[in-house]
Protein backbone atom coordinates (compact mmCIF):
# COMPACT_ATOMS: atom_id res chain seq x y z
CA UNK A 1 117.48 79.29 119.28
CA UNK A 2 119.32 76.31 120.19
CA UNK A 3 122.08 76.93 122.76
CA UNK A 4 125.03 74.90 123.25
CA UNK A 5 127.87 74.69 126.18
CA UNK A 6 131.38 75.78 124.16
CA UNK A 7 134.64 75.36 126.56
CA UNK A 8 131.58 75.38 130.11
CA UNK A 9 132.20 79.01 131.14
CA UNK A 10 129.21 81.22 128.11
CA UNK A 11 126.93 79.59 126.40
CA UNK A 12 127.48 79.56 122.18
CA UNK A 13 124.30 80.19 120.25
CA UNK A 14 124.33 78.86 116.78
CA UNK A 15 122.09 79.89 113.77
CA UNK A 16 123.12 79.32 110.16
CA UNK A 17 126.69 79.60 110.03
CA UNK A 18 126.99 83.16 112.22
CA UNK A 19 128.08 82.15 116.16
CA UNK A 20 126.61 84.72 118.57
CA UNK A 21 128.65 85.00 122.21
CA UNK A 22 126.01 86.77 123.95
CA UNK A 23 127.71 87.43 126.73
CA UNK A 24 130.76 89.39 124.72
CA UNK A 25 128.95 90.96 121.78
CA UNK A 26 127.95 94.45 121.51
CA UNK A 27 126.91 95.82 118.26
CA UNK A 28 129.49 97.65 115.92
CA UNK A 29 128.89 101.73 115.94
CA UNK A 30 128.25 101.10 111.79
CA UNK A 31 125.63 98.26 112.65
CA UNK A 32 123.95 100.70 114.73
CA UNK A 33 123.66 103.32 112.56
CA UNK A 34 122.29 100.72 110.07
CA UNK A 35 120.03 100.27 113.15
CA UNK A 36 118.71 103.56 113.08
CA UNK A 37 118.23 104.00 109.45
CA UNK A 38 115.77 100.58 109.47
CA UNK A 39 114.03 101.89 112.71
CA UNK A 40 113.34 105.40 110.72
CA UNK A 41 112.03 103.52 107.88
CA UNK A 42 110.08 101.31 109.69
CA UNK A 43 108.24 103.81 111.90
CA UNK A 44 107.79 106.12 108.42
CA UNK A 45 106.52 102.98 106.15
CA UNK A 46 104.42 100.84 109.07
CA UNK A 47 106.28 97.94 108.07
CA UNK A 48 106.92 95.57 110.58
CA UNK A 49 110.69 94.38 111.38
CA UNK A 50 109.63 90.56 110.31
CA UNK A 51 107.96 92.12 107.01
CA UNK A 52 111.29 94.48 106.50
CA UNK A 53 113.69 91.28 106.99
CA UNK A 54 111.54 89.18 104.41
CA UNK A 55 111.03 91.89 102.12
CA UNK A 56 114.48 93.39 102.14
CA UNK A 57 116.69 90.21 101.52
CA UNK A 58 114.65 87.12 102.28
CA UNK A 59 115.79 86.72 105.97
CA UNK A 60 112.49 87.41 108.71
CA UNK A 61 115.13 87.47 111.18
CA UNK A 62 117.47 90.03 110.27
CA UNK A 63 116.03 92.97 112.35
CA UNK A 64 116.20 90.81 115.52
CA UNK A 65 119.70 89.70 114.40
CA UNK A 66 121.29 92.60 113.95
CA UNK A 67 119.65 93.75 117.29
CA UNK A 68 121.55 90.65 118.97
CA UNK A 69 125.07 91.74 117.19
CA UNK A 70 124.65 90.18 113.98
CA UNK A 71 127.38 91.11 111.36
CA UNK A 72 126.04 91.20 107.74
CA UNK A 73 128.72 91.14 104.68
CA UNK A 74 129.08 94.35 102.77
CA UNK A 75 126.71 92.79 99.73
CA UNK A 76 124.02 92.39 102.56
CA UNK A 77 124.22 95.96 103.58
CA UNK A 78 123.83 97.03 100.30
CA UNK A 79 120.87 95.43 99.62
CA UNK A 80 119.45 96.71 102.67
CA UNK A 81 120.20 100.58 101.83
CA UNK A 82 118.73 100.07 98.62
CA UNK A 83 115.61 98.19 99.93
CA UNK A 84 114.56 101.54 101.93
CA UNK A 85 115.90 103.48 98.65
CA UNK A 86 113.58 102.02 96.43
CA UNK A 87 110.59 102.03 98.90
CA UNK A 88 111.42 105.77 99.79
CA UNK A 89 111.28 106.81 95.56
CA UNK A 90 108.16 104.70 95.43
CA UNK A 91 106.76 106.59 98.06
């Protein structure tokens, strides 16, 4: 992940468009419940969090992301939840 030194006083990480502060960021109480619905899934299904990223919406990072404070739009969320909806029917 490349790093890069904002105003000299935290480092700014930069993937994509999305800035991370890693210093200041905690993840958002709805993020972690999001959180804890993939980790359920994940430990029910086997799948692994790189496999539930690419299979979900494309993105091999998301789990790790969202883990580091990542905020996904609404649309993104939604295609998560029904990701694990359809696997969880199929099942």
């Amino acid at each position: 992940m490349p790093t890069k030194k904002g105003n000299g006083k935290r480092p700014i990480d930069c993937i994509g468009n999305i800035l991370y502060f890693p210093s200041a960021m905690s993840i958002h109480p709805v993020i972690q419940v999001l959180l804890d619905e993939i980790d359920a899934f994940m430990a029910r299904s086997g799948i692994t969090p790189t496999d539930f990223g690419l299979s979900s919406i494309g993105d091999p990072n998301l789990y790790g992301d969202l883990k580091k404070g990542r905020s996904p739009r609404l649309a993104t969320l939604d295609r998560i939840r029904a990701f694990m909806g359809r696997c969880e029917e199929a099942a």
